[in-house]
Protein backbone atom coordinates (compact mmCIF):
# COMPACT_ATOMS: atom_id res chain seq x y z
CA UNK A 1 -9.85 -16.40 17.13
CA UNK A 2 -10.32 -12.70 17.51
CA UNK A 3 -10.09 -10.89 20.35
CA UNK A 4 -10.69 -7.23 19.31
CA UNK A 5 -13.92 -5.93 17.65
CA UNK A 6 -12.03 -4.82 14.34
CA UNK A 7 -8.53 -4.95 13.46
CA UNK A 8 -6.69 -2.15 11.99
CA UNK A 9 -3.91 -2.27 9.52
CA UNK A 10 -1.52 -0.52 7.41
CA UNK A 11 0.76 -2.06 4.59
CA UNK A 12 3.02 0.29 2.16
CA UNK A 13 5.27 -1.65 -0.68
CA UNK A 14 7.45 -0.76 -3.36
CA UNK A 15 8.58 2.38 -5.31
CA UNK A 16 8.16 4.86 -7.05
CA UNK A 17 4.61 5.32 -9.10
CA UNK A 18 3.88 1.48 -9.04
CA UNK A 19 4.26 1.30 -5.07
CA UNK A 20 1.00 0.55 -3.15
CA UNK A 21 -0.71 1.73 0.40
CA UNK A 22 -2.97 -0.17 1.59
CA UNK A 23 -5.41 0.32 4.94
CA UNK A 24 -7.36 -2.59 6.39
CA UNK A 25 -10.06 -2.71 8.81
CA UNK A 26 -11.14 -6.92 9.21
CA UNK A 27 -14.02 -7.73 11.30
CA UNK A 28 -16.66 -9.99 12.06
CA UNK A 29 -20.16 -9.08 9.79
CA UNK A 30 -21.93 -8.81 13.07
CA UNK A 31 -20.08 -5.99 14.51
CA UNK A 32 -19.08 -2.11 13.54
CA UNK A 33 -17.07 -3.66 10.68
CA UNK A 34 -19.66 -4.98 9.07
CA UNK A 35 -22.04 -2.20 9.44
CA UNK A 36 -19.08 -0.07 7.82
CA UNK A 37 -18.94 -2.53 5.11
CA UNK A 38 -22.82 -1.96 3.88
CA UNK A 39 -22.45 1.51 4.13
CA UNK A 40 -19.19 1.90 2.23
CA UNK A 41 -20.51 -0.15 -0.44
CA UNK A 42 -23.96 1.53 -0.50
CA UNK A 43 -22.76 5.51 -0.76
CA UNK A 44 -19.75 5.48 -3.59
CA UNK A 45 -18.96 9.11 -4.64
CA UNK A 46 -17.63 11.01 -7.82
CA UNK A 47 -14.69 8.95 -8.18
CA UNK A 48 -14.84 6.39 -5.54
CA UNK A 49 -17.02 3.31 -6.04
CA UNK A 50 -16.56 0.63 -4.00
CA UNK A 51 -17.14 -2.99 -5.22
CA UNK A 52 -15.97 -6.46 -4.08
CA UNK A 53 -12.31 -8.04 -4.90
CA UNK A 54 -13.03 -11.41 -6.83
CA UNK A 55 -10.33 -14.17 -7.41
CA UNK A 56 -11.69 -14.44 -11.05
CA UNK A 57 -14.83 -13.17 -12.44
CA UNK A 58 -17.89 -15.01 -10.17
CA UNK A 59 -15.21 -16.03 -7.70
CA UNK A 60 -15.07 -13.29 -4.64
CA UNK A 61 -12.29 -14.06 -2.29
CA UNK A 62 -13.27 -14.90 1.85
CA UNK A 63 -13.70 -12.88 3.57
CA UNK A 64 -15.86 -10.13 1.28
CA UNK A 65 -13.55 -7.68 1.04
CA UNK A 66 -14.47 -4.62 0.05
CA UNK A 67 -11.67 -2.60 -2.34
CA UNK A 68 -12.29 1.47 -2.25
CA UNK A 69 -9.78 3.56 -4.14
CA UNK A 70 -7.97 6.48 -2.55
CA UNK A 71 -7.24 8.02 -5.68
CA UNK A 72 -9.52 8.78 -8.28
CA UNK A 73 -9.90 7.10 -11.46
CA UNK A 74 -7.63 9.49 -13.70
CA UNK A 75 -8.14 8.26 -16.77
CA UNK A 76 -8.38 4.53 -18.52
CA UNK A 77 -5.09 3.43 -18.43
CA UNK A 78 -5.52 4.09 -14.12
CA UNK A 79 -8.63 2.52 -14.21
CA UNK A 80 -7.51 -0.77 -15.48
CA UNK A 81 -4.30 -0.84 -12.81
CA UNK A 82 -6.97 0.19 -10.26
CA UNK A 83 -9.66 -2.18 -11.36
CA UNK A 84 -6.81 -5.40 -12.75
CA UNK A 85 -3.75 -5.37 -11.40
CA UNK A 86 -4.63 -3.58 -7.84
CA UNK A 87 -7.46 -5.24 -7.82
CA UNK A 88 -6.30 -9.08 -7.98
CA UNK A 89 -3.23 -8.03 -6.30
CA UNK A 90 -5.30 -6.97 -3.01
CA UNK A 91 -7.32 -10.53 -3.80
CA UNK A 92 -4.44 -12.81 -3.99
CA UNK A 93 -3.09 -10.84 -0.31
CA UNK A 94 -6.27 -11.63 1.41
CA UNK A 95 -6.52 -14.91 0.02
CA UNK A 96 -2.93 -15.90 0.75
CA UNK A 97 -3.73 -14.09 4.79
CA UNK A 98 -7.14 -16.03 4.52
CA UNK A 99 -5.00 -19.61 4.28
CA UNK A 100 -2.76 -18.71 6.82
CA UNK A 101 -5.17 -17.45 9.23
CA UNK A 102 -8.53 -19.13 8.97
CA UNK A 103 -7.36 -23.15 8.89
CA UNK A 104 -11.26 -24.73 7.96
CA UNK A 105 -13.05 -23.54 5.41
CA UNK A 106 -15.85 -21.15 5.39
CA UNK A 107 -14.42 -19.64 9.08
CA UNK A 108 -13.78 -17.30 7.11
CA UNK A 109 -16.72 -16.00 6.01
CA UNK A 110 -18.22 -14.77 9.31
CA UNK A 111 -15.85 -11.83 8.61
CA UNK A 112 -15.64 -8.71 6.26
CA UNK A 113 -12.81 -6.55 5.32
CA UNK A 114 -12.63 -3.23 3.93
CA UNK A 115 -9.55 -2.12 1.94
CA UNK A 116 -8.26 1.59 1.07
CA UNK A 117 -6.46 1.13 -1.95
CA UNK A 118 -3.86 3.45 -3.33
CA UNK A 119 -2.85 3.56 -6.95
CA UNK A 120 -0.88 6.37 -8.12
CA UNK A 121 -2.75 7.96 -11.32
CA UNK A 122 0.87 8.00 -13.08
CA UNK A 123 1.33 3.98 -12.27
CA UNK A 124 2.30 2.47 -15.55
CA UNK A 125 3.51 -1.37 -14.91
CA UNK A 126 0.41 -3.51 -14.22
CA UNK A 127 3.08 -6.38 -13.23
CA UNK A 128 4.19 -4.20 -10.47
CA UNK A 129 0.97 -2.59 -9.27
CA UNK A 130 -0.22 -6.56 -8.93
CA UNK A 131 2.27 -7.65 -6.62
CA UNK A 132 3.05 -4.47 -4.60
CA UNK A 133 -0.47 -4.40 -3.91
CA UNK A 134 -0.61 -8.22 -2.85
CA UNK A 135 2.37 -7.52 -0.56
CA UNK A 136 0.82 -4.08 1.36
CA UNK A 137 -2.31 -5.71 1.68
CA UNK A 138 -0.27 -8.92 3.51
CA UNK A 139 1.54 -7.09 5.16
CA UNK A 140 -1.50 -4.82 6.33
CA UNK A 141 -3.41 -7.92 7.24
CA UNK A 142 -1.24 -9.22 9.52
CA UNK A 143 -0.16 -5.87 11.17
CA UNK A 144 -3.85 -5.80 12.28
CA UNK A 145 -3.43 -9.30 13.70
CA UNK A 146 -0.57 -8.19 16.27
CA UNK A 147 -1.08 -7.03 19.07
CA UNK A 148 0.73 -3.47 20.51
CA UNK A 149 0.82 -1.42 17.15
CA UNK A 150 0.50 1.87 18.71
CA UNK A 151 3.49 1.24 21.30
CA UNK A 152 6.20 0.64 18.04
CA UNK A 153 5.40 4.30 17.21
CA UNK A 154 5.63 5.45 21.05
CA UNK A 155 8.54 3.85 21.37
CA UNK A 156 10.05 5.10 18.35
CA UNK A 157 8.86 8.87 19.47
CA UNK A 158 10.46 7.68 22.53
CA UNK A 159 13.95 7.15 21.43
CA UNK A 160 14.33 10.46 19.11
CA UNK A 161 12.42 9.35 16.27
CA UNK A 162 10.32 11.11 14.30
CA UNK A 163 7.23 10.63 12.05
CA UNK A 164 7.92 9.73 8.16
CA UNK A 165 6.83 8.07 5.03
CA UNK A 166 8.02 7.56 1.47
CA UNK A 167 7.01 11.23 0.78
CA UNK A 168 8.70 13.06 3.87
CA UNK A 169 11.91 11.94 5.15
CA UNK A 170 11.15 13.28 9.13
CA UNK A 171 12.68 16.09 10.56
């Protein structure tokens, strides 16, 4: 079912201070992934703890997926987007990837997945943070699936284009 060690993904949705980034690396517990996985969850730092994404409260989604913040906590209004909204928006993303991808149950769980989790410290509409972060973590999901990511960005360079992102427009 998967061909490649680890795959890599990258999922960006929505605006403004409520949009969400997410990185994904999914692969199987046996391999690099899952040595990444311990590690990341055993060695959180000043503002960065890792900890697994749960469905609901005793209920952790398949495969563990580990959630690690990019930003911060930066204050208790941005902990509860990170730790809520972010939170079960990234779990309802993997779940709703998990059904699509992984057709019996439990085939899942022979896998882990790590998550890089942006939430801006100014986000301020929990309704938003939830499901821009289920849609970048999707869409991250199954950009890791495809196959040829690096030649869409050679190509691109290719033609004329240049690198950008919602904070830099390109040359």
């Amino acid at each position: 079912m998967m061909k490649k060690t680890f795959q890599v993904g990258e999922g960006f949705f929505g605006e403004g201070v409520n949009a969400a980034h997410i990185n994904t690396v999914l692969g199987h517990k046996s391999g690099p992934a899952g040595i990444s996985f311990i590690n990341s969850l055993a060695s959180p730092t000043i503002g960065h703890i890792p900890f697994l994404v749960v469905w609901k409260p005793n209920m952790p989604v398949s495969p563990a997926t580990l959630f690690v913040n990019k930003s911060a906590i930066a204050g208790e209004r941005h902990g509860e987007l990170t730790w809520g909204a972010a939170q079960a928006g990234v779990a309802h993303g993997v779940t709703e990837y998990s059904a699509e991808r992984f057709k019996k149950i439990g085939s899942s769980d022979a896998f882990v997945l790590l998550t890089a989790v942006w939430v801006n410290p100014e986000a301020d509409d929990e309704q938003a943070v939830y499901a821009n972060n289920r849609s970048a973590t999707l869409a991250a999901l199954r950009q890791g699936a495809a196959t040829s990511q690096e030649s869409k960005a050679l190509l691109d360079f290719r033609s004329g284009g240049s690198a950008a992102n919602p904070y830099f427009g390109g040359d």
